[in-house]
PDB file of N, CA and C in Angstrom:
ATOM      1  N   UNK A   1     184.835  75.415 137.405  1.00  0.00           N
ATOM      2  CA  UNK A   1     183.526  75.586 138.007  1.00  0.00           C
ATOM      3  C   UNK A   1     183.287  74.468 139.012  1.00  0.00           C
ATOM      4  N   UNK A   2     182.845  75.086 140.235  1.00  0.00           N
ATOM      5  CA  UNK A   2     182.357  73.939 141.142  1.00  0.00           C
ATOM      6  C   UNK A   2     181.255  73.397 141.004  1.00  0.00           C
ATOM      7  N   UNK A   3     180.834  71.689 141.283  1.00  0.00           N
ATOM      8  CA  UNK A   3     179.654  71.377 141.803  1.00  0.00           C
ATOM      9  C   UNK A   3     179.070  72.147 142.807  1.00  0.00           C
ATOM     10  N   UNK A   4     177.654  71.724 143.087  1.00  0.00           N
ATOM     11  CA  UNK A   4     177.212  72.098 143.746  1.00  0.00           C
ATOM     12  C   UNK A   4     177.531  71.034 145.106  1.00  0.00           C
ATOM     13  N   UNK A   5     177.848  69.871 144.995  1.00  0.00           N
ATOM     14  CA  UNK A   5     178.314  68.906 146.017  1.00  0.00           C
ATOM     15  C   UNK A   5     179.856  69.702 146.809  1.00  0.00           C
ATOM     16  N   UNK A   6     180.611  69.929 146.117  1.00  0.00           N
ATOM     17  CA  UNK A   6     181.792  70.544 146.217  1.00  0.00           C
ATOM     18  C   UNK A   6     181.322  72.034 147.306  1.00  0.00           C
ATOM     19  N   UNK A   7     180.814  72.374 146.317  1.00  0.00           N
ATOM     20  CA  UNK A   7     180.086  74.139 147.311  1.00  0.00           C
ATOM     21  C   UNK A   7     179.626  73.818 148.780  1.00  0.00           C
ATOM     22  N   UNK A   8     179.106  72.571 148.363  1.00  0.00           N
ATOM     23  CA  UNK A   8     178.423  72.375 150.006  1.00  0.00           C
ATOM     24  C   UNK A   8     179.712  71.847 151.281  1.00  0.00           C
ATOM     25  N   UNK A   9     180.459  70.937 149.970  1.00  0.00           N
ATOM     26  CA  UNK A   9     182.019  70.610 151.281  1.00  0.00           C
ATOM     27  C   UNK A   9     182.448  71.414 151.281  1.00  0.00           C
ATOM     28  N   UNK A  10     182.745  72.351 151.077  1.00  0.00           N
ATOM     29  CA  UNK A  10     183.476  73.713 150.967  1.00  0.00           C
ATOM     30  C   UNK A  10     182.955  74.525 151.898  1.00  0.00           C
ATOM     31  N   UNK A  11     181.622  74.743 152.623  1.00  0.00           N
ATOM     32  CA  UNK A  11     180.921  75.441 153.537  1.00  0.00           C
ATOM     33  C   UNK A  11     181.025  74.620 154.628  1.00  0.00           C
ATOM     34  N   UNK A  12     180.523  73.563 154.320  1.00  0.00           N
ATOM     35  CA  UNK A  12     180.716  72.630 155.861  1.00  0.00           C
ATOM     36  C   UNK A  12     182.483  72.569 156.398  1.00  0.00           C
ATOM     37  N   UNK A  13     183.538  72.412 155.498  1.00  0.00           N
ATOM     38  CA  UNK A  13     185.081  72.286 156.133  1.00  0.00           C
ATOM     39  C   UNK A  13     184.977  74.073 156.827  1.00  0.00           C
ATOM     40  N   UNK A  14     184.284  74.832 155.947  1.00  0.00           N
ATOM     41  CA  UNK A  14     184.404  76.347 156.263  1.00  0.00           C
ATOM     42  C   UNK A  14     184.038  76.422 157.827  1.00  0.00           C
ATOM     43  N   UNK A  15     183.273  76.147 158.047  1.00  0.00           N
ATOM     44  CA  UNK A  15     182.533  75.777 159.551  1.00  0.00           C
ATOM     45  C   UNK A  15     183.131  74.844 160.790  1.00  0.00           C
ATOM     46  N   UNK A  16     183.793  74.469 160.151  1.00  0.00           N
ATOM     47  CA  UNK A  16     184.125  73.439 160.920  1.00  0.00           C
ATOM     48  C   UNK A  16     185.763  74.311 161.871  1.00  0.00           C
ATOM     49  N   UNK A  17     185.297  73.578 163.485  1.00  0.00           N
ATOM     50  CA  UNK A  17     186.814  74.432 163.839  1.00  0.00           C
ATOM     51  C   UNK A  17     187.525  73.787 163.672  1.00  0.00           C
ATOM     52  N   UNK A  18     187.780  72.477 163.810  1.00  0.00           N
ATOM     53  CA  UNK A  18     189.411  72.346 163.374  1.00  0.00           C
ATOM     54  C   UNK A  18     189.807  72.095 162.080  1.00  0.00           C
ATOM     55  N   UNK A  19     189.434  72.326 160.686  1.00  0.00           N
ATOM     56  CA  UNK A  19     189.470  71.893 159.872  1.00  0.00           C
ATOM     57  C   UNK A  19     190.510  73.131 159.174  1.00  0.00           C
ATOM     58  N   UNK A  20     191.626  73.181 158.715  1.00  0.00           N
ATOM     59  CA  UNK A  20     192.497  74.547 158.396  1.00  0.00           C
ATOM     60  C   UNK A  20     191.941  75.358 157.002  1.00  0.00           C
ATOM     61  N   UNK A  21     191.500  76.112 156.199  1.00  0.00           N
ATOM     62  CA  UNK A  21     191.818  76.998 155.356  1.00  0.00           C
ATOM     63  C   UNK A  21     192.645  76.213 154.748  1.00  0.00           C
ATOM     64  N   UNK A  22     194.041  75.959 155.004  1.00  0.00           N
ATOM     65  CA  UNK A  22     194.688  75.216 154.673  1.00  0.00           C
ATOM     66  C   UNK A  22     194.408  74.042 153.473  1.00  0.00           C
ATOM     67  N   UNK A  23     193.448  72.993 154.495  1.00  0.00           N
ATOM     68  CA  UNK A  23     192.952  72.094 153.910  1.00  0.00           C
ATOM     69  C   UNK A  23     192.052  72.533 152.717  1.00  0.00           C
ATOM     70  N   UNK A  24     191.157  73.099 153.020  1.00  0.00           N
ATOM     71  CA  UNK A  24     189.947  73.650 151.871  1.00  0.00           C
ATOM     72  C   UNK A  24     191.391  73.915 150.450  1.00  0.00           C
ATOM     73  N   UNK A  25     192.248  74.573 150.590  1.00  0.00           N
ATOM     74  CA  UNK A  25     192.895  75.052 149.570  1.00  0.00           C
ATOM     75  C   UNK A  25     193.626  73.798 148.884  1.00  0.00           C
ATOM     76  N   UNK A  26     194.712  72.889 149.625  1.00  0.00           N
ATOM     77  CA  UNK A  26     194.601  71.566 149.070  1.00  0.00           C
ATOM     78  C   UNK A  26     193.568  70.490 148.154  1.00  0.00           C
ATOM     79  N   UNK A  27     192.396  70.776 148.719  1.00  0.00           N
ATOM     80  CA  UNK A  27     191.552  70.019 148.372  1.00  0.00           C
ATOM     81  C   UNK A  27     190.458  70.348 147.233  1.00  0.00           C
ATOM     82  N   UNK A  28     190.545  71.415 147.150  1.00  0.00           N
ATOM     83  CA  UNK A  28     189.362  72.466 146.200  1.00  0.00           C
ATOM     84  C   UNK A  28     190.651  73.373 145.216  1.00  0.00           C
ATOM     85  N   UNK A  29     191.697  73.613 145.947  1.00  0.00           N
ATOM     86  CA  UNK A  29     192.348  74.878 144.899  1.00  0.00           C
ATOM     87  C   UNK A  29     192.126  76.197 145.295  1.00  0.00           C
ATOM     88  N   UNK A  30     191.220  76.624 146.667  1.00  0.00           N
ATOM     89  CA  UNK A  30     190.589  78.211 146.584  1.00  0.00           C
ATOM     90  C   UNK A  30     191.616  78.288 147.557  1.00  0.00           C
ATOM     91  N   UNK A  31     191.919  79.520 147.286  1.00  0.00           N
ATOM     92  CA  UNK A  31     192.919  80.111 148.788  1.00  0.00           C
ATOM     93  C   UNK A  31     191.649  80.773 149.201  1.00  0.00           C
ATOM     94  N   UNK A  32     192.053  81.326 150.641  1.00  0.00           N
ATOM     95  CA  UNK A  32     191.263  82.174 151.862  1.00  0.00           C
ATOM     96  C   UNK A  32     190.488  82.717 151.013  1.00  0.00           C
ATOM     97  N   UNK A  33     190.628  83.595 150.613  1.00  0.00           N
ATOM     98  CA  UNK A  33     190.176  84.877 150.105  1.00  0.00           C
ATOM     99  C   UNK A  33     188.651  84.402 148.783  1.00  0.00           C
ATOM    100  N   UNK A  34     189.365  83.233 148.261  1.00  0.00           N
ATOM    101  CA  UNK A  34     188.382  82.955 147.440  1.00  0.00           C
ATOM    102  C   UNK A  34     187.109  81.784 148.398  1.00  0.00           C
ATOM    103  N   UNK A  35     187.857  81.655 149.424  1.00  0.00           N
ATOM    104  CA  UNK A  35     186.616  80.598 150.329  1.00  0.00           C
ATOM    105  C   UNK A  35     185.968  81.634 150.740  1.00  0.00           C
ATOM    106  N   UNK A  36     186.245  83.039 151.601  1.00  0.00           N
ATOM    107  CA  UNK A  36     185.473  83.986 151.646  1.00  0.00           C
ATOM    108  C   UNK A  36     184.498  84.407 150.836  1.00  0.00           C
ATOM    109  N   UNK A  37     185.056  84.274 149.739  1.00  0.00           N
ATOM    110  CA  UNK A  37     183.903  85.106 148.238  1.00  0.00           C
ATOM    111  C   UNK A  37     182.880  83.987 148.237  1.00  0.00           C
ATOM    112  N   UNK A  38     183.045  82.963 147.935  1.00  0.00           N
ATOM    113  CA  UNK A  38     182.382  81.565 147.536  1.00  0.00           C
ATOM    114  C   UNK A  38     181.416  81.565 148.849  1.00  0.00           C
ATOM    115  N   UNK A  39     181.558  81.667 150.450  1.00  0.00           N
ATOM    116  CA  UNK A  39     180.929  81.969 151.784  1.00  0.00           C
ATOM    117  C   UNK A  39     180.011  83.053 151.323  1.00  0.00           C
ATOM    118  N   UNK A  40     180.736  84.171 151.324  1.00  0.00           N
ATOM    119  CA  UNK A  40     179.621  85.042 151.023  1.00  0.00           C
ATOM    120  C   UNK A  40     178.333  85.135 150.138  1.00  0.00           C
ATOM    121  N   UNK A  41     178.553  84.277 148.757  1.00  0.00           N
ATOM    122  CA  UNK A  41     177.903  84.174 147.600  1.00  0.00           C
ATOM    123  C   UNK A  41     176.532  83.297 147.797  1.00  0.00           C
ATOM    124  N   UNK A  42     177.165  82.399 148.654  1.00  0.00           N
ATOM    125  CA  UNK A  42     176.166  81.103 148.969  1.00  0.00           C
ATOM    126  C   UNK A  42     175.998  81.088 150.134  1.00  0.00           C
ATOM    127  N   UNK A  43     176.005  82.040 150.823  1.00  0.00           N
ATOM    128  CA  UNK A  43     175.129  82.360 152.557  1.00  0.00           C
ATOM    129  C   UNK A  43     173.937  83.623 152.449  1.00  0.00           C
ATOM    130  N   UNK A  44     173.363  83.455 153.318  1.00  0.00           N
ATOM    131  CA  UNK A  44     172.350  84.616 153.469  1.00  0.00           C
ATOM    132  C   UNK A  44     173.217  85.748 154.415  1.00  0.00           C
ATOM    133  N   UNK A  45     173.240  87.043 154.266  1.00  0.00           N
ATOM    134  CA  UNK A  45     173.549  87.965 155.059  1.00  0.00           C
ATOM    135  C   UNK A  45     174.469  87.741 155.729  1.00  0.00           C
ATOM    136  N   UNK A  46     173.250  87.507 156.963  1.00  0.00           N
ATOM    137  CA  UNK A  46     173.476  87.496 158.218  1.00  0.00           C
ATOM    138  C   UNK A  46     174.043  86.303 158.782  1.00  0.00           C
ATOM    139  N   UNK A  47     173.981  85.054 157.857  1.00  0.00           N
ATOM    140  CA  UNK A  47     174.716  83.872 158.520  1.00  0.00           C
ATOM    141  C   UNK A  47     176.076  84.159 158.266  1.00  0.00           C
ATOM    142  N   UNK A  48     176.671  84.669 156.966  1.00  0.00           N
ATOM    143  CA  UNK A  48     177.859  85.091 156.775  1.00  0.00           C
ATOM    144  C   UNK A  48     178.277  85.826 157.794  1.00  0.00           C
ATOM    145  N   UNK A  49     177.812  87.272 158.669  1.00  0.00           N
ATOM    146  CA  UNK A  49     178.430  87.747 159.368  1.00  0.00           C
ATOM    147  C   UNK A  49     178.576  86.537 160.408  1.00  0.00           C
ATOM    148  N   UNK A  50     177.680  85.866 160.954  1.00  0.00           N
ATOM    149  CA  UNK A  50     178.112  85.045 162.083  1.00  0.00           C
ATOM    150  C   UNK A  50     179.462  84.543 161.901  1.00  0.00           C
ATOM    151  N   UNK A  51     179.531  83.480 160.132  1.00  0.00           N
ATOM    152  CA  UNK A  51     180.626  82.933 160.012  1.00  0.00           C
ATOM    153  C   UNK A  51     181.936  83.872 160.747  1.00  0.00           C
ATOM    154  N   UNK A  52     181.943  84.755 159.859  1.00  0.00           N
ATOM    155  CA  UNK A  52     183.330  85.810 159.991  1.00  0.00           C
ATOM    156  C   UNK A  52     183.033  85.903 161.414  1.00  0.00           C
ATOM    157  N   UNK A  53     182.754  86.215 162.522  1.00  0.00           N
ATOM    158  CA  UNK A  53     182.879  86.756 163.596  1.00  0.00           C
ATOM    159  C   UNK A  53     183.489  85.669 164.459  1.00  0.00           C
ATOM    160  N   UNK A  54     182.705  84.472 163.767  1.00  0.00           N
ATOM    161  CA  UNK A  54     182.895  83.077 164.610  1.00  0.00           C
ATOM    162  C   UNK A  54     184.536  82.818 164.200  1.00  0.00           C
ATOM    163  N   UNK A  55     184.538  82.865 163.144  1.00  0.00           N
ATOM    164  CA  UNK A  55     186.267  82.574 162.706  1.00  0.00           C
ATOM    165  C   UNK A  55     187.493  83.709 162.841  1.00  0.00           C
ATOM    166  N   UNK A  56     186.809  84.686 162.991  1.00  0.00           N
ATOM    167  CA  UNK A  56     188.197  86.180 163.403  1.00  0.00           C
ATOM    168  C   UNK A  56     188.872  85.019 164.643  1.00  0.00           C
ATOM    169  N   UNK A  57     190.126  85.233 164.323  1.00  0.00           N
ATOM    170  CA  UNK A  57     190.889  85.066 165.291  1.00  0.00           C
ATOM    171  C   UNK A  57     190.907  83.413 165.984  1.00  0.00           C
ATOM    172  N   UNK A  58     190.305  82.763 165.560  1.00  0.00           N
ATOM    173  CA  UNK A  58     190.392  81.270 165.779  1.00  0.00           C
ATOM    174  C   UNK A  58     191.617  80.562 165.327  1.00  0.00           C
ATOM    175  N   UNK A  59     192.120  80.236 165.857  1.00  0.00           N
ATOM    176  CA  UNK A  59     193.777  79.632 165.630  1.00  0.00           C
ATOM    177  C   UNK A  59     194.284  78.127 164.892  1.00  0.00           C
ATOM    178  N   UNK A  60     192.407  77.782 165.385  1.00  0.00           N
ATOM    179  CA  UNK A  60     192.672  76.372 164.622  1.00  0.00           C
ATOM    180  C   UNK A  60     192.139  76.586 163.382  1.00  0.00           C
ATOM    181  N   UNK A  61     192.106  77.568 162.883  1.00  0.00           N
ATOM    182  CA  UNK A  61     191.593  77.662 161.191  1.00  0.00           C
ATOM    183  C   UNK A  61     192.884  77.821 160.168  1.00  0.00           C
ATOM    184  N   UNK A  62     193.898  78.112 160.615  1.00  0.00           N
ATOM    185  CA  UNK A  62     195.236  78.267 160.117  1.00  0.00           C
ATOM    186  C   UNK A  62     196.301  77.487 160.630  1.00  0.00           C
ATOM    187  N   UNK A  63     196.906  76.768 159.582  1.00  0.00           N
ATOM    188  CA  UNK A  63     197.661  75.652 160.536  1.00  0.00           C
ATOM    189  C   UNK A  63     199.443  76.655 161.015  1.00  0.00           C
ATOM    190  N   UNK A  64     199.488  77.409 160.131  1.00  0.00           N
ATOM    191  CA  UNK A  64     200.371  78.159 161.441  1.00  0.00           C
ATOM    192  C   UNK A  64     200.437  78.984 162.719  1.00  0.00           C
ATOM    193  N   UNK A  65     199.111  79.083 162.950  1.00  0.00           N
ATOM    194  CA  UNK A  65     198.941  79.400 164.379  1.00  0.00           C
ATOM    195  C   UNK A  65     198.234  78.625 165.356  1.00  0.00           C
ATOM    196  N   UNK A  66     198.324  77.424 164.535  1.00  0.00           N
ATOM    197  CA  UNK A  66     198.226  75.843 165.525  1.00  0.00           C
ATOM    198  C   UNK A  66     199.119  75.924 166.369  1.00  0.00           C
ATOM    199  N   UNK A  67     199.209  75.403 167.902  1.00  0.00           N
ATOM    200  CA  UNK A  67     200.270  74.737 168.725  1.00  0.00           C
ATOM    201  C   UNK A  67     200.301  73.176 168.194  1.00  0.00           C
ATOM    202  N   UNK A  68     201.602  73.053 168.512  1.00  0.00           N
ATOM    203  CA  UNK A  68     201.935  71.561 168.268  1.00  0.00           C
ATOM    204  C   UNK A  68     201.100  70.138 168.356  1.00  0.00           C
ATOM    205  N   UNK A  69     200.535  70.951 169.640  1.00  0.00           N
ATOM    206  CA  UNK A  69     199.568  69.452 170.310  1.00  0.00           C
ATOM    207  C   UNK A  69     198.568  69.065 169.024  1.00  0.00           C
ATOM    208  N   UNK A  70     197.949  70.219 168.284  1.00  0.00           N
ATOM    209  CA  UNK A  70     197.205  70.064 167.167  1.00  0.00           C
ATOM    210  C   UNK A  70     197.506  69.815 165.756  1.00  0.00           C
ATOM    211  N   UNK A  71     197.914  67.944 165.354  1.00  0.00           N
ATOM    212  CA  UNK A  71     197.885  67.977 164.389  1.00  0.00           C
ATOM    213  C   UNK A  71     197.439  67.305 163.450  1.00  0.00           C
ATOM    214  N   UNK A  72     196.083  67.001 164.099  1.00  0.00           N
ATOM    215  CA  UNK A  72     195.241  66.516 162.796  1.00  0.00           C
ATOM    216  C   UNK A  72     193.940  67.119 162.995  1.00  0.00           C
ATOM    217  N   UNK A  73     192.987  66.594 161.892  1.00  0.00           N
ATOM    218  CA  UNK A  73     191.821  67.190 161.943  1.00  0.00           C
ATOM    219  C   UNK A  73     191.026  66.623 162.846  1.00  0.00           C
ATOM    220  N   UNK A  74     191.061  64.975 163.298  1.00  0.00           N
ATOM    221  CA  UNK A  74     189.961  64.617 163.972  1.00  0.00           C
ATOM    222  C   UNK A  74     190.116  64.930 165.261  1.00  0.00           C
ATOM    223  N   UNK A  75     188.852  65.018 165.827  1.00  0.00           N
ATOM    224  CA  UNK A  75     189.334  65.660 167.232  1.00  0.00           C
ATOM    225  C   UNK A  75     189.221  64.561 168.407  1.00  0.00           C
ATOM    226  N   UNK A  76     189.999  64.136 169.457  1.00  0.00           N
ATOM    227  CA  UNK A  76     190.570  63.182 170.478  1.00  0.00           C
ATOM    228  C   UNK A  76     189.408  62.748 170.597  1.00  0.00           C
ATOM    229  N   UNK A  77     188.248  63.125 171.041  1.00  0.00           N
ATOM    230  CA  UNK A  77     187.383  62.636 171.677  1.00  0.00           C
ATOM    231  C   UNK A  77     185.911  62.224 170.440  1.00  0.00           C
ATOM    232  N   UNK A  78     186.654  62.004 169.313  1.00  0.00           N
ATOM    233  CA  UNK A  78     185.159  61.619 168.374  1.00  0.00           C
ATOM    234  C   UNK A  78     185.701  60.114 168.601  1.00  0.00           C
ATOM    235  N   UNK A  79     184.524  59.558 168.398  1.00  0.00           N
ATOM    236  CA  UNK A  79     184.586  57.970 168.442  1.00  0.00           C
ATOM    237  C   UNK A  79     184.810  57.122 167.649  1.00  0.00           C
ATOM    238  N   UNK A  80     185.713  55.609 167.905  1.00  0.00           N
ATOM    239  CA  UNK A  80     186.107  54.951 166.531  1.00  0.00           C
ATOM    240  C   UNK A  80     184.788  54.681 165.430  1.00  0.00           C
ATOM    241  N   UNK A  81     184.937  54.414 164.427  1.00  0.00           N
ATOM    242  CA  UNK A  81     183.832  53.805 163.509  1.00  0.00           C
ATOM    243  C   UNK A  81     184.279  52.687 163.120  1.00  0.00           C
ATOM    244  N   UNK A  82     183.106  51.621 163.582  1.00  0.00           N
ATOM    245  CA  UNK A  82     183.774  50.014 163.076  1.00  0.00           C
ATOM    246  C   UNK A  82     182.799  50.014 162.149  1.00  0.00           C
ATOM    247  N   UNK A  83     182.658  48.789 160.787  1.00  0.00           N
ATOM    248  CA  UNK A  83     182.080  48.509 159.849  1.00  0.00           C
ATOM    249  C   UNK A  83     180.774  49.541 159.855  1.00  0.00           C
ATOM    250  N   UNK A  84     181.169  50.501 159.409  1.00  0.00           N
ATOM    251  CA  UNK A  84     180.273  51.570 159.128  1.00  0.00           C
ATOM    252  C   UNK A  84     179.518  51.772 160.636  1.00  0.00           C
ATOM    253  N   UNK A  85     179.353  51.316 161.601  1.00  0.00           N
ATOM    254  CA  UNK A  85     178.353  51.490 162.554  1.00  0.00           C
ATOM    255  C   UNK A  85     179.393  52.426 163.484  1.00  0.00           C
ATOM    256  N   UNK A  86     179.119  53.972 163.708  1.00  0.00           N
ATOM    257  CA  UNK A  86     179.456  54.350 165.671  1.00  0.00           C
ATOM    258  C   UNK A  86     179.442  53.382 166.388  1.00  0.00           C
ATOM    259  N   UNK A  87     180.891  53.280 167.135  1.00  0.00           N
ATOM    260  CA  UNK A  87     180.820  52.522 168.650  1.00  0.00           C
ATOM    261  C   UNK A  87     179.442  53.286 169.443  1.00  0.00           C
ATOM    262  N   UNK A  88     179.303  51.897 170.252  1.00  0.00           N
ATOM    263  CA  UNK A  88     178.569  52.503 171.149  1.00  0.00           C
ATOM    264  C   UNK A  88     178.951  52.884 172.113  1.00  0.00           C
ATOM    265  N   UNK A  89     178.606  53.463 173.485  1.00  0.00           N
ATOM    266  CA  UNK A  89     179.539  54.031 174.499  1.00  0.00           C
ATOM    267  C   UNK A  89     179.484  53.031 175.587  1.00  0.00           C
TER     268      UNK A  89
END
């Protein structure tokens, strides 16, 4: 059984584009299919359809239909974090 802390990382990695399916399953244990069920259960409707529409076919949600250039989660342009504080720009 999940937390409810867990449910909520589990929706936010869900959302997130570069974050793989992949990962969620490492980290939680759910394959696809069960991050789907768990999405559906704990969304309203209509935000769920957004999800699915937003993720059909997105390449960075599966790390085998990543290109090479992509291989981590953080993305080039987020900024370092020194002693807990964001750089500033």
């Amino acid at each position: 059984m999940l937390l409810t802390e867990d449910i909520n990382r589990i929706i936010e990695m869900a959302w997130e584009d570069r974050t793989p399916v992949e990962a969620i399953e490492v980290q939680f244990g759910l394959s696809e299919k069960e991050v789907i069920e768990l999405m559906r259960k704990n969304m309203t409707a209509s935000s769920f359809r957004m999800w699915r529409r937003r993720m059909q076919g997105r390449t960075t949600k599966h790390k085998a239909l990543r290109t090479d250039a992509v291989n981590r989660f953080k993305s080039s342009r987020q900024r370092a974090i020194a002693s807990n504080k964001i750089s500033k720009r």
